[in-house]
C-alpha atoms as a PDB file:
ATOM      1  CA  UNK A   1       0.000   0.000   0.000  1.00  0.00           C
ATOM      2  CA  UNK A   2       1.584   3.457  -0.566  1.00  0.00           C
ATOM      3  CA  UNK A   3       0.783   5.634   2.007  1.00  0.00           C
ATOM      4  CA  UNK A   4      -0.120   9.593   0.832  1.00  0.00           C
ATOM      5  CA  UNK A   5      -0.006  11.061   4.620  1.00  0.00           C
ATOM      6  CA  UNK A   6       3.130  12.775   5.660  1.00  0.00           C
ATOM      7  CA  UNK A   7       5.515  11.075   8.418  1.00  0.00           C
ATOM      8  CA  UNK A   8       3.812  14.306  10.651  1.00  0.00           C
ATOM      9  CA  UNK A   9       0.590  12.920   9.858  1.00  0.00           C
ATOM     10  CA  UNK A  10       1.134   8.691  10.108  1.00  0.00           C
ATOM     11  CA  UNK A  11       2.836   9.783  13.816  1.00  0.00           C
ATOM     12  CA  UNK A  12      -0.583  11.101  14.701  1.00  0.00           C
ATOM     13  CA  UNK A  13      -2.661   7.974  13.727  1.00  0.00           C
ATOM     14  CA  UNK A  14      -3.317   5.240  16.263  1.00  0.00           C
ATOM     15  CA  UNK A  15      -3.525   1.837  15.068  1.00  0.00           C
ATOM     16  CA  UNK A  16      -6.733   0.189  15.576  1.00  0.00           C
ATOM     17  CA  UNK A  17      -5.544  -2.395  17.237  1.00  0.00           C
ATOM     18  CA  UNK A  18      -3.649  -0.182  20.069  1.00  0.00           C
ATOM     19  CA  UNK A  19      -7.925   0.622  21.038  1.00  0.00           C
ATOM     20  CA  UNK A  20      -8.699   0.350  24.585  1.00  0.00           C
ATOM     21  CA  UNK A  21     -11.647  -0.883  23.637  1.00  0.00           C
ATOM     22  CA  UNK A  22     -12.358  -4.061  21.064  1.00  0.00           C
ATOM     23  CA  UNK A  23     -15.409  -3.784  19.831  1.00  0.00           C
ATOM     24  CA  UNK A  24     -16.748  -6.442  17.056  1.00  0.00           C
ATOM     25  CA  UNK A  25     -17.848  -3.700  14.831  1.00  0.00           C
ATOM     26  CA  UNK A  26     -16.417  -0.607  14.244  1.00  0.00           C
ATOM     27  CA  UNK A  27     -16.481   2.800  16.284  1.00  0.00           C
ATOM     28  CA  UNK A  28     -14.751   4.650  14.741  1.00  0.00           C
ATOM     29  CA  UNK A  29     -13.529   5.437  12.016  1.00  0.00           C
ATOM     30  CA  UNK A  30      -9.671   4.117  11.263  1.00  0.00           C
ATOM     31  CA  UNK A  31      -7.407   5.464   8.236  1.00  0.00           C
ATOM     32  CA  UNK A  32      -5.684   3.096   5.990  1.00  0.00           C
ATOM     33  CA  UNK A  33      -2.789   5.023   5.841  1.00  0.00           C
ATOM     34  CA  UNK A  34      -4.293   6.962   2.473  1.00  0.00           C
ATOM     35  CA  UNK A  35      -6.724   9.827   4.188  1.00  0.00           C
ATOM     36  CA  UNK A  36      -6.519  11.318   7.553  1.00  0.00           C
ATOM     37  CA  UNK A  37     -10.172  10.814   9.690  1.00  0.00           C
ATOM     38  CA  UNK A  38     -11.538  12.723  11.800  1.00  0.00           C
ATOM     39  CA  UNK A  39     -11.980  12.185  15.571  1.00  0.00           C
ATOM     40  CA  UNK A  40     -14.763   9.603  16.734  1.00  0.00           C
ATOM     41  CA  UNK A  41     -18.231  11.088  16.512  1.00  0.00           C
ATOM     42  CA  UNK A  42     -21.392  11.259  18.612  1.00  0.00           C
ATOM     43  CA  UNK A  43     -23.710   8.790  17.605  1.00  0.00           C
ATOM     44  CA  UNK A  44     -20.181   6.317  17.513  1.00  0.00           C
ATOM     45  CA  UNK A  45     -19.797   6.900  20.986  1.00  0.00           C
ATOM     46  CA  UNK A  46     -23.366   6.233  21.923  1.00  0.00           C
ATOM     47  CA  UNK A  47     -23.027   3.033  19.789  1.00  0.00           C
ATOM     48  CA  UNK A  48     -19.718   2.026  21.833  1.00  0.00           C
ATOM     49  CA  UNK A  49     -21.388   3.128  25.098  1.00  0.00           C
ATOM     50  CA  UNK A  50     -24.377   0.921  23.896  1.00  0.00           C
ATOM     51  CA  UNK A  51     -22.210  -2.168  23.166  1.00  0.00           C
ATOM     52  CA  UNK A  52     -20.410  -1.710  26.532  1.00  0.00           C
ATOM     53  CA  UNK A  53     -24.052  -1.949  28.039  1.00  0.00           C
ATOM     54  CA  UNK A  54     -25.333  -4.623  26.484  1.00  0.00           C
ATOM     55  CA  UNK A  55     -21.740  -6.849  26.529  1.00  0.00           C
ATOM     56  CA  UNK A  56     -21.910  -6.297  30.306  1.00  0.00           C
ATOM     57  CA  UNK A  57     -24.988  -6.794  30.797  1.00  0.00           C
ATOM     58  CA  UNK A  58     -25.348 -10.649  28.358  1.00  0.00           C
ATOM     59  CA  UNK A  59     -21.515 -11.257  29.722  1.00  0.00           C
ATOM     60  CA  UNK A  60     -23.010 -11.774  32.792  1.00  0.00           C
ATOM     61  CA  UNK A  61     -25.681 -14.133  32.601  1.00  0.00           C
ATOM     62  CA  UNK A  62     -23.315 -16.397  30.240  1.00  0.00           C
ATOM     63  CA  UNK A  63     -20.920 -15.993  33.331  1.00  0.00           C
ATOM     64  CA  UNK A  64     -17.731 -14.878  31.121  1.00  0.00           C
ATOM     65  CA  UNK A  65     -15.975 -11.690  30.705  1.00  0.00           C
ATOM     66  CA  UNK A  66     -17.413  -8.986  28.517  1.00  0.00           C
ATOM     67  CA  UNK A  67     -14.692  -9.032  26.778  1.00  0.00           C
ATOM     68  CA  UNK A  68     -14.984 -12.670  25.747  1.00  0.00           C
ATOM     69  CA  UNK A  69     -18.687 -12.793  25.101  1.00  0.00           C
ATOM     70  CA  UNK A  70     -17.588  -9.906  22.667  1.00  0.00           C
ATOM     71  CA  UNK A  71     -15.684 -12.416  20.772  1.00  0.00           C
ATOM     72  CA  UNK A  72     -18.388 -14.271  20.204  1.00  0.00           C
ATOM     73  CA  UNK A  73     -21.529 -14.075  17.978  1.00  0.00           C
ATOM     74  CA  UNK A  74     -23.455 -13.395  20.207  1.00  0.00           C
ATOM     75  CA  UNK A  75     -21.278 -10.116  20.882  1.00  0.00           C
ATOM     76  CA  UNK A  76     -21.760  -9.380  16.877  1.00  0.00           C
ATOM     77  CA  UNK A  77     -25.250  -9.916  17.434  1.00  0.00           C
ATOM     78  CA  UNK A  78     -24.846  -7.543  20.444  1.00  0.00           C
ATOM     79  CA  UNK A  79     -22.652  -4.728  17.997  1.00  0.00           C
ATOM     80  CA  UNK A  80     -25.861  -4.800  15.544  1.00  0.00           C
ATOM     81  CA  UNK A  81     -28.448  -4.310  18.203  1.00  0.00           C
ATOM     82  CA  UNK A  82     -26.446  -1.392  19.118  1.00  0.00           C
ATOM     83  CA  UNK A  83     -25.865   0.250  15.850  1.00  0.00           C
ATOM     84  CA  UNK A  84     -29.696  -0.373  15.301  1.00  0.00           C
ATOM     85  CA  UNK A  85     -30.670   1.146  18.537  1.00  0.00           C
ATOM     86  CA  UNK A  86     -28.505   4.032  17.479  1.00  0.00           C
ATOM     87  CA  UNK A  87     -29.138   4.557  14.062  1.00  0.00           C
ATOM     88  CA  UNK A  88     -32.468   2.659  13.246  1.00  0.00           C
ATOM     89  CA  UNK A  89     -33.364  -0.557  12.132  1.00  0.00           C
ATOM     90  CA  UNK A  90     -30.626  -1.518  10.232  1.00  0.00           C
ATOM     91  CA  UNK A  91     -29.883  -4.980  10.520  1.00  0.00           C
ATOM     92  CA  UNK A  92     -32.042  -8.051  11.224  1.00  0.00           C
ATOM     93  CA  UNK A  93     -31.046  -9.092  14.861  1.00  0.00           C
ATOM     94  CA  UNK A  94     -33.186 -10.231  17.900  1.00  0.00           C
ATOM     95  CA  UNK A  95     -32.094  -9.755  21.353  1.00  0.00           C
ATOM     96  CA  UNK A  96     -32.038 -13.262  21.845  1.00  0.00           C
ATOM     97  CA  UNK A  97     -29.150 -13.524  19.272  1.00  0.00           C
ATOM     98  CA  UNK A  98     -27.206 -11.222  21.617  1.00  0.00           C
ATOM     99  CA  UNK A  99     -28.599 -12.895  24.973  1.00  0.00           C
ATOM    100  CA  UNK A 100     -27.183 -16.567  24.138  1.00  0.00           C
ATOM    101  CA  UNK A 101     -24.157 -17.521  22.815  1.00  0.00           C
ATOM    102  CA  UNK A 102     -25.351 -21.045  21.947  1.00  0.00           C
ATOM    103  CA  UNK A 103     -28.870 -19.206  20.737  1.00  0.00           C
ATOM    104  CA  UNK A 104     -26.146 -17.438  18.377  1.00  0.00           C
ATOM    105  CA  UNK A 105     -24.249 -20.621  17.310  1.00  0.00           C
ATOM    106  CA  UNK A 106     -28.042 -21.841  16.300  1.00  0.00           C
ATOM    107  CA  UNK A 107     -28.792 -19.507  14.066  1.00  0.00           C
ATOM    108  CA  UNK A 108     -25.387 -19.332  12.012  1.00  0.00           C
ATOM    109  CA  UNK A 109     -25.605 -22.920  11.308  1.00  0.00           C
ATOM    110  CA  UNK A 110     -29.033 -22.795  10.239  1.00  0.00           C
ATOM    111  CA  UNK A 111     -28.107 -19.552   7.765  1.00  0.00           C
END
């Protein structure tokens, strides 16, 4: 990939993968080395606040870490419900997807 952002520029991006916070979809937007983007916006943070929630709040009943369950399907199912409750109904996702991981596993081997 050739990069068109000055040295200045690249020193100034943080890699996606330095986040604090993995999330299974993206909060942000992240350069590819090509454009410089601007700083995270509202309704991204209220979808990152919302998948914090919601991870906490399914982590817990599966009895694993948030940041496992986030790993899962069920925490992609959990990054859709929050875009949708952010942005409107986007994607087709239950809260049951989210609640379960094996409710998750279910429905991608029956896709």
């Amino acid at each position: 990939m050739s990069e068109l952002l000055s040295d200045k520029d690249l020193a100034e991006l943080a890699p996606a993968e330095n986040l604090k916070f993995r999330s299974p979809v993206p909060v942000r937007s992240i350069s590819n080395g090509e454009i410089m983007v601007g700083p995270q916006t509202d309704s991204q943070r209220q979808v990152e606040s919302r998948i914090r929630d919601l991870a906490e709040e399914f982590s817990q009943r599966e009895g694993v870490s948030r940041r496992h369950f986030l790993r899962t399907a069920a925490g992609m199912a959990v990054g859709f419900l929050a875009m949708n409750d952010i942005y409107g109904d986007l994607f087709v996702v239950s809260r049951a997807e989210a609640a379960t991981r094996k409710i998750s596993r279910t429905q991608k081997s029956n896709c």
